[in-house]
Structure formats: structure tokens, C-alpha cells
Protein backbone atom coordinates (compact mmCIF):
# COMPACT_ATOMS: atom_id res chain seq x y z
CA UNK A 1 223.25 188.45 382.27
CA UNK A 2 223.78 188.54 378.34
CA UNK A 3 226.86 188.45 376.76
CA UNK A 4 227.59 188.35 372.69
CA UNK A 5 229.39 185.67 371.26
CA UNK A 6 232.51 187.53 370.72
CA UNK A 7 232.46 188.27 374.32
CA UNK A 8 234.92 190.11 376.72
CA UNK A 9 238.24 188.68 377.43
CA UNK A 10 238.02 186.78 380.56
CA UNK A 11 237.76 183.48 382.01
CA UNK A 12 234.21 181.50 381.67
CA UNK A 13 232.81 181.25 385.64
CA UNK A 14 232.00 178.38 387.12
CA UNK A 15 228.99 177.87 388.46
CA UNK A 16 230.25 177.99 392.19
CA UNK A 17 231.91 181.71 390.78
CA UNK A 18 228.09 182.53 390.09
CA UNK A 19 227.04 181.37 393.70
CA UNK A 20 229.62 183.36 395.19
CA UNK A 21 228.90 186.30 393.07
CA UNK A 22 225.23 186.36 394.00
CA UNK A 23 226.54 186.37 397.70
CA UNK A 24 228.26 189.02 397.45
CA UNK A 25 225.43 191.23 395.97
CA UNK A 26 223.30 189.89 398.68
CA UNK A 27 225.76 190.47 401.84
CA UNK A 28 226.40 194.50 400.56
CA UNK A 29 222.71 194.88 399.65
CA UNK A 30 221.97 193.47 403.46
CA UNK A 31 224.81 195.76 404.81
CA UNK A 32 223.32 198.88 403.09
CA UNK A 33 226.38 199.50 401.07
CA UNK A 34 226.49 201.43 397.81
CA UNK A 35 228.10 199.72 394.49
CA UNK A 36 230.20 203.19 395.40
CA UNK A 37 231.17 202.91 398.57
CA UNK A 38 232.08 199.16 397.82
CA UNK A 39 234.18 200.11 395.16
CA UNK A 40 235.71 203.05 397.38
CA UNK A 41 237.34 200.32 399.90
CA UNK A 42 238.77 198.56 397.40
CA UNK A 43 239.86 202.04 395.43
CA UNK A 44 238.80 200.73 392.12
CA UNK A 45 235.84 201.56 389.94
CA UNK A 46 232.19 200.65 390.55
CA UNK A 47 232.12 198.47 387.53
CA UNK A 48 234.45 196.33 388.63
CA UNK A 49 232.22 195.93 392.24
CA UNK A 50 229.48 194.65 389.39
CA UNK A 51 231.47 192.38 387.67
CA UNK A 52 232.14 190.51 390.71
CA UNK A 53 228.95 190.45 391.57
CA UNK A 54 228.14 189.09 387.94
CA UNK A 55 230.90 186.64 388.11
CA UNK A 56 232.64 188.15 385.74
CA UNK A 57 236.00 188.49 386.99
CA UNK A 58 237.57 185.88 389.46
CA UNK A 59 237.53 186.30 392.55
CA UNK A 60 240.62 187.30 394.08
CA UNK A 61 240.91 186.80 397.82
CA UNK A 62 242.31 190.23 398.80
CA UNK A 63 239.10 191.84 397.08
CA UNK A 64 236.59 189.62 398.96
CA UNK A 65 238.10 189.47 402.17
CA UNK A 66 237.83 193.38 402.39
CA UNK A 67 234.47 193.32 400.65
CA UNK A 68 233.39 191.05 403.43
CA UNK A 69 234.77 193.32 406.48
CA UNK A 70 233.44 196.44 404.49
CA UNK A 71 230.13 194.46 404.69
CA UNK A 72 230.50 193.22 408.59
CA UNK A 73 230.91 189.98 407.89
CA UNK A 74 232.51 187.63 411.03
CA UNK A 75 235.94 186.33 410.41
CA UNK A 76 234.57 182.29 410.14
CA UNK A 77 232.27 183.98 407.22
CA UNK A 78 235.09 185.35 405.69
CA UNK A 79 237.42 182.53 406.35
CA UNK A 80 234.52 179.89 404.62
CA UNK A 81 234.22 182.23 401.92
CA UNK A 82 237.70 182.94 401.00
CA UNK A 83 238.12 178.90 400.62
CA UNK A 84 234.93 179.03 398.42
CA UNK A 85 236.73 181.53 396.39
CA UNK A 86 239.72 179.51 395.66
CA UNK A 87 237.88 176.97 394.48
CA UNK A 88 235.61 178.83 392.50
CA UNK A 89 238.86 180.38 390.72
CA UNK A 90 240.10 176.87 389.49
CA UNK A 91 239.33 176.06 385.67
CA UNK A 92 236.31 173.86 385.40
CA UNK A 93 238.12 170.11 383.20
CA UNK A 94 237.09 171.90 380.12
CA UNK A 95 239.29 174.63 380.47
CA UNK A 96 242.08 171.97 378.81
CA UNK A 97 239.96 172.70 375.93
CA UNK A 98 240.46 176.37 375.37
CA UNK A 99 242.19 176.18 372.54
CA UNK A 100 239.36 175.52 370.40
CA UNK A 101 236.29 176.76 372.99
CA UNK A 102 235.87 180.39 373.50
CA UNK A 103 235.00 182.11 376.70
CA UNK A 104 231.02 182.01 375.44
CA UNK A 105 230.70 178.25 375.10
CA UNK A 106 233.28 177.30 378.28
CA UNK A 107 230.28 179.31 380.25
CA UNK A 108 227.66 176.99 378.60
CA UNK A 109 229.63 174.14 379.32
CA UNK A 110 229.94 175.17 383.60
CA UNK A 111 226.08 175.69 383.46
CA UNK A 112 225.37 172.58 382.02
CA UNK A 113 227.57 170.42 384.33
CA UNK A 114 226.55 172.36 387.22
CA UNK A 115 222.29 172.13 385.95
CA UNK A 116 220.04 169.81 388.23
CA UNK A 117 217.30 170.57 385.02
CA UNK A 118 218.30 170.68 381.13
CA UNK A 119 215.29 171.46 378.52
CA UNK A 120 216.61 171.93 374.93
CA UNK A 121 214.83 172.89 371.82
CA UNK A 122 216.59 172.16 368.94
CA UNK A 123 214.82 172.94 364.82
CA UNK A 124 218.20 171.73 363.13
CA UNK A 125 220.33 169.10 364.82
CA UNK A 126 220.68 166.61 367.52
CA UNK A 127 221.76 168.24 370.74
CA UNK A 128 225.30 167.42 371.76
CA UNK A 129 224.36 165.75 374.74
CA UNK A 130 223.27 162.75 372.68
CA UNK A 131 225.38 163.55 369.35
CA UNK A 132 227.23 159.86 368.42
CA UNK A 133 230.78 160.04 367.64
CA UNK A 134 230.12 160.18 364.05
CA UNK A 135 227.18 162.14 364.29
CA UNK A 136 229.26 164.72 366.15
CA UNK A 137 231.92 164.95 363.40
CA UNK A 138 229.88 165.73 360.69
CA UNK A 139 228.06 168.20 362.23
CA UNK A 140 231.36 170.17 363.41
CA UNK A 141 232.86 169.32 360.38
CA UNK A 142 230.12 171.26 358.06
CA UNK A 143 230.20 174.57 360.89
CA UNK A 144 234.20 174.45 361.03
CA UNK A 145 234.61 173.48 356.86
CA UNK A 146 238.82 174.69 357.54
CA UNK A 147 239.42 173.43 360.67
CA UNK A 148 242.57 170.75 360.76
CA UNK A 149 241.79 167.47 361.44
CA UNK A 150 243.81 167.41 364.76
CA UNK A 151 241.44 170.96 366.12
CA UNK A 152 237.94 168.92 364.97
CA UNK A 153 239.10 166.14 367.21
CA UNK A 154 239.11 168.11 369.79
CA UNK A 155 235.67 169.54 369.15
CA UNK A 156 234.23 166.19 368.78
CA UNK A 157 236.23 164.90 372.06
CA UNK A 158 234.88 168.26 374.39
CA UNK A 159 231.35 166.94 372.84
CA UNK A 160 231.45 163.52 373.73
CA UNK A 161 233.10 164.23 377.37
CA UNK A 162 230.01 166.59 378.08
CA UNK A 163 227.88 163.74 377.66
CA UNK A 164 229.66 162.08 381.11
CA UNK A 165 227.17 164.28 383.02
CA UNK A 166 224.00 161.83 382.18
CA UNK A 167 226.19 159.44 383.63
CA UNK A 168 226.81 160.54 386.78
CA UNK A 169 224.84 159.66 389.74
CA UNK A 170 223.27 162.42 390.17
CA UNK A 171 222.80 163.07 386.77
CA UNK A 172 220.28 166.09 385.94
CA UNK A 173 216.87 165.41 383.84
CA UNK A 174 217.08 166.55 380.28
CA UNK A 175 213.92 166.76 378.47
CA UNK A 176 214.90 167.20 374.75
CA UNK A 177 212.20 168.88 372.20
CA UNK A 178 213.11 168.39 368.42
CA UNK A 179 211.93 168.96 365.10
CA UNK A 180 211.52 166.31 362.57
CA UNK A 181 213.19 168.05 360.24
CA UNK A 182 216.46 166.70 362.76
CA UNK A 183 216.00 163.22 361.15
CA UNK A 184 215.51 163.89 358.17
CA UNK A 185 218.49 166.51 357.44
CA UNK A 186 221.41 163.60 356.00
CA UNK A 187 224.32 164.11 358.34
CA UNK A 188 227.45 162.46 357.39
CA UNK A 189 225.52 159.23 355.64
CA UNK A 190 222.56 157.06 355.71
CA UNK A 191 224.69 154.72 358.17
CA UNK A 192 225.57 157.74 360.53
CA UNK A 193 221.83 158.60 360.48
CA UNK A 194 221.02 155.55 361.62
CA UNK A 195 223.35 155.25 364.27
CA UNK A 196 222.31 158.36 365.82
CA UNK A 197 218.88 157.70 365.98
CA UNK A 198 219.34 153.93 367.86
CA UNK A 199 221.21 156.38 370.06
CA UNK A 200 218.53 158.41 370.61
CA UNK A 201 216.05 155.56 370.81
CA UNK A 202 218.36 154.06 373.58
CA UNK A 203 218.52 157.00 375.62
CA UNK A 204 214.95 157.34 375.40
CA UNK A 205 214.42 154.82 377.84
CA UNK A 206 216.35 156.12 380.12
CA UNK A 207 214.10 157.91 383.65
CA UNK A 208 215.98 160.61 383.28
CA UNK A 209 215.99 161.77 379.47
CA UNK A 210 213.21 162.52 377.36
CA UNK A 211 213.39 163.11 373.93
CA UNK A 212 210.27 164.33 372.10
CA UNK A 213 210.08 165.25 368.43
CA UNK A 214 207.70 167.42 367.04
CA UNK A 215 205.86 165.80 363.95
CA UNK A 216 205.88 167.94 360.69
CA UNK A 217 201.90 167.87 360.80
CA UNK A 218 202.17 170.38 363.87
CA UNK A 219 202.37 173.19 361.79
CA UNK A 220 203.23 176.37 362.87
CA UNK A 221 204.29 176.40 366.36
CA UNK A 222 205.20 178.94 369.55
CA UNK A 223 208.54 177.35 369.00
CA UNK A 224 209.69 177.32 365.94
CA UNK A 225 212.95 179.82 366.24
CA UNK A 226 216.21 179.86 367.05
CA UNK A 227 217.84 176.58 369.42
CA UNK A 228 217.71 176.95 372.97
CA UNK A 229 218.68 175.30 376.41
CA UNK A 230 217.10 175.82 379.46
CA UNK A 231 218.84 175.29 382.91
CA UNK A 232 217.85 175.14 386.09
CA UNK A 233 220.11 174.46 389.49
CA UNK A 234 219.30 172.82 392.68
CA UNK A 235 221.28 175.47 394.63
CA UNK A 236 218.64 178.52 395.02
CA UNK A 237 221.17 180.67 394.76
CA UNK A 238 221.09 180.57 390.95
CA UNK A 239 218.62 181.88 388.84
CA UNK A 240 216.84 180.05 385.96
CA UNK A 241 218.97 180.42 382.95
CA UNK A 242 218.39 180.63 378.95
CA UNK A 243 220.82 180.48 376.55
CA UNK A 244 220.32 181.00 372.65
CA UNK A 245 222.17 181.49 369.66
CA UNK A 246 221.94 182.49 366.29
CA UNK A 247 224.29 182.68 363.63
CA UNK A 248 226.41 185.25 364.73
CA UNK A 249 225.97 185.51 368.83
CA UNK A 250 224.91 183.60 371.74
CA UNK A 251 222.76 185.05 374.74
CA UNK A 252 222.14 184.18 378.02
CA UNK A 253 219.11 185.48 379.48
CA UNK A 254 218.02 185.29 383.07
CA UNK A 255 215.49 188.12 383.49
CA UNK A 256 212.39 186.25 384.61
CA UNK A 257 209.83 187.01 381.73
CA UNK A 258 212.58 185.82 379.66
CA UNK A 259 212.94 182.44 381.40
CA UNK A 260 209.37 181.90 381.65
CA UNK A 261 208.73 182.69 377.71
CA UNK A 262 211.02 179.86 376.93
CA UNK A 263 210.10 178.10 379.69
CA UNK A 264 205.92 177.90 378.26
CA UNK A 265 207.54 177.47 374.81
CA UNK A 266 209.17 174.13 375.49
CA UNK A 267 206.08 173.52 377.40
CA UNK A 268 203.64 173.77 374.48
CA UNK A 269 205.97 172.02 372.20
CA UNK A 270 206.05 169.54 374.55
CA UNK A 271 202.31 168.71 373.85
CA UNK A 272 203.20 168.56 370.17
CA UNK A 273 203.83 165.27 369.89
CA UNK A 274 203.81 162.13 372.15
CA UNK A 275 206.48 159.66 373.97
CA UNK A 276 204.99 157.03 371.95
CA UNK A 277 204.40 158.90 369.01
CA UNK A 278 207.90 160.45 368.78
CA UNK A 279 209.40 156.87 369.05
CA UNK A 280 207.30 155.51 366.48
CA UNK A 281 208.88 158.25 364.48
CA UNK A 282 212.29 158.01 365.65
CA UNK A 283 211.68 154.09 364.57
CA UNK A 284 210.06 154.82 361.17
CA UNK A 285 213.01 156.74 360.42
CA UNK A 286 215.97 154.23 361.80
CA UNK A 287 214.54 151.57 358.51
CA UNK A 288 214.28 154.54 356.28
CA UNK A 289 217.74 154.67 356.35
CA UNK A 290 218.24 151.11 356.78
């Protein structure tokens, strides 16, 4: 499940599109239909069996109620599933954003509302989830230099309404793994640095964030490479999930020796550094720029 940064054109899933996708593998698989056959009772091509599978496409209701009869599937089945569908199908609340998210980060965006698990490695910035407003600004502001003012709002308001999840009640656990090099890179001002940092020393404390940041006396570490976020979702339906991104594409990666190389990554980093220690740093920091 990979997909470059300049993408194919079509909608972002949801996470519930992902579910339903898996499902649908599963129920032919089970029936001991072909990607062939499948395609044959809905007289279009094989690939576009797979890409509903892969919840690439949406789901239109025609295709998966004969999908579901090809595959024996009771009528209450396909009823249940057709209503899944529908709902799957409607635009996740950041799809009012569209205008300035492509199709590769709207993706991003479903998997980390719908994550019961975030682990992030980050060598440059803060992650978004706990970017301040001004924080947030500056750092779009220096990757989108000729952006109009009215555009980088946006940016900066998509940011800050992704950070709603850690409020929720059932808000997932995000365990955060940084290089110190994040607080010392000057973004937007010794008073925004500041700022940002309180931030992260208030979040913290929080039971279900963790923020760790790996001391420049590590060395060289298993980690030290591109950004990445880890998800993981409570339905079982979903695979574990890594996405990455360099300068010119994003991946997502859910092949397992993938997942568990990251995985042991943010693991080792992990014992980098300390709670204590990396808030004795963050606080260090907050007077430097005092």
C-alpha cells in the first residue's frame, strides 16, 4: 500500500473505506473467487476488483452489492454492508480543506483520526499534532515561501483542527521521539520558540502523550533518517501502517517487515534519552530563549 506524493487522482479513503476494502478481499478469498472472475460479474477490469479491495476507489453500491451475491453473501450481509458503504463514501471534515491538501496528505489525515496508536519520529520539526499557532505558521510559511496569506491560513487552521483528536475521549496514545536539533532550529523567533516548547512541556504531562527527545550526545543512531509516523488501529481489520516522506514523495508502507523496522527504530530511540531527562532539556531550552 504505497503511493507517491503526486499520487493518482482520486479521493483520500477513510479509514472505514479501508475496513470495507479489506472485507471485501476477505469475503472473495473465502468464496474461492478469482480477482477475474470478480471482475467478470461486474464486466470491468481486474484492476479495478484491486482497487476496491485497496480502497482506492469508493465504493459504489451497485459494485458491492453484486460483489457480495457473486461471493454468496446473505441479503442482511449485503444490506449491513451497503449502509457501511455509504458512509464510508462521505468526505472525512477535512475534505473542506482540499483546496490546499492533496489526495496524499487527506489519507494521512483519515489514518490519524481513525489511529488508536500514533508513534512519530521527527529529526527536523515539531510534529503537527503539538505545533502552536505560531509555531505552525512559520514552519508552513518557510515550505510554502509563495503561498498567499489567505491559502497559509488554511494550512495552519487544517493543523491546528488535527490536534482536536488528543482531545477527544477516546483520544489515541502518541508517543513522540525527537531530535534536539528540533529546539534548537529558530522557528519564527526566540518568543515563538519558547512558546512551543511550554507547549510541549504541557502536553508532556498528559497519560496519554509522550514526548521524548533524543540528546545530541546519542550519537549516531538506528534512527536518524527521514520523519515518520506510525499508526496502529483498534479495529483488527487494519493493518499496522508507516508513513514517510522525503523531499519529493510520501510512502505508506504496510508490509510487515516494514512496520516492524520502524516499529524497533522508534523503539531504540526510545531508550535514547529519558522522560526526565528530555524535560530537563525541553526546560533548559524554554530559558535559553527566555
Amino acid at each position: 500500500m504505497s503511493e507517491a506524493r503526486s499520487g493518482v487522482g482520486t479521493s483520500a479513503p477513510t479509514v472505514l473505506r479501508m475496513i470495507l476494502g479489506k472485507r471485501l478481499q476477505e469475503l472473495r478469498q473465502a468464496a474461492g473467487v478469482s480477482l477475474e472472475d470478480a471482475a467478470k460479474a461486474l464486466h470491468v477490469k481486474p484492476l479495478t476488483i484491486r482497487r476496491l479491495e485497496k480502497a482506492e476507489v469508493a465504493l459504489k453500491t451497485l459494485y458491492v452489492e453484486k460483489l457480495l451475491q457473486t461471493y454468496g453473501a446473505e441479503q442482511q450481509e449485503v444490506d449491513e454492508f451497503v449502509t457501511l458503504a455509504e458512509r464510508a463514501n462521505e468526505p472525512g471534515w477535512w475534505h473542506a480543506y482540499r483546496d490546499v491538501v492533496p489526495d496524499w496528505f487527506s489519507a494521512y489525515v483519515s489514518l490519524e483520526t481513525g489511529a488508536k496508536t500514533l508513534r512519530t519520529y521527527e529529526p527536523h520539526y515539531v510534529t503537527g499534532l503539538l505545533q502552536t499557532y505560531n509555531y505552525a505558521r512559520a514552519v508552513l510559511r518557510g515550505g510554502f515561501p509563495n503561498e498567499s496569506d489567505e491559502d497559509l491560513g488554511r494550512r495552519v487552521d487544517l493543523r491546528l483542527r488535527r490536534q482536536g483528536l488528543l482531545e477527544r475521549p477516546d483520544a489515541p496514545t502518541l508517543w513522540v521521539v525527537m531530535e534536539e536539533t528540533v529546539l534548537h532550529r529558530m522557528v519564527g523567533g526566540a518568543e515563538v520558540m519558547r512558546e512551543q516548547i511550554e507547549r510541549l512541556l504541557e502536553v508532556s504531562e498528559l497519560d496519554h502523550v509522550s514526548v521524548d527527545v533524543v540528546p545530541f550526545t546519542a550519537g549516531a543512531h538506528v534512527g536518524a533518517c527521514a520523519p515518520f509516523t506510525y499508526f496502529r488501529f483498534e479495529e483488527r481489520e487494519l493493518p499496522d501502517i508507516v508513513y514517510s516522506e522525503i523531499l519529493s514523495a510520501s510512502v505508506y508502507l504496510d508490509q510487515r517487515s516494514d512496520v516492524a523496522g520502524h516499529l524497533e527504530a522508534h523503539n531504540r530511540m526510545s531508550l535514547l534519552t529519558s522522560s526526565a531527562d528530555s524535560k530537563a532539556l525541553l526546560n533548559r531550552m524554554r530559558k535559553e530563549y527566555s
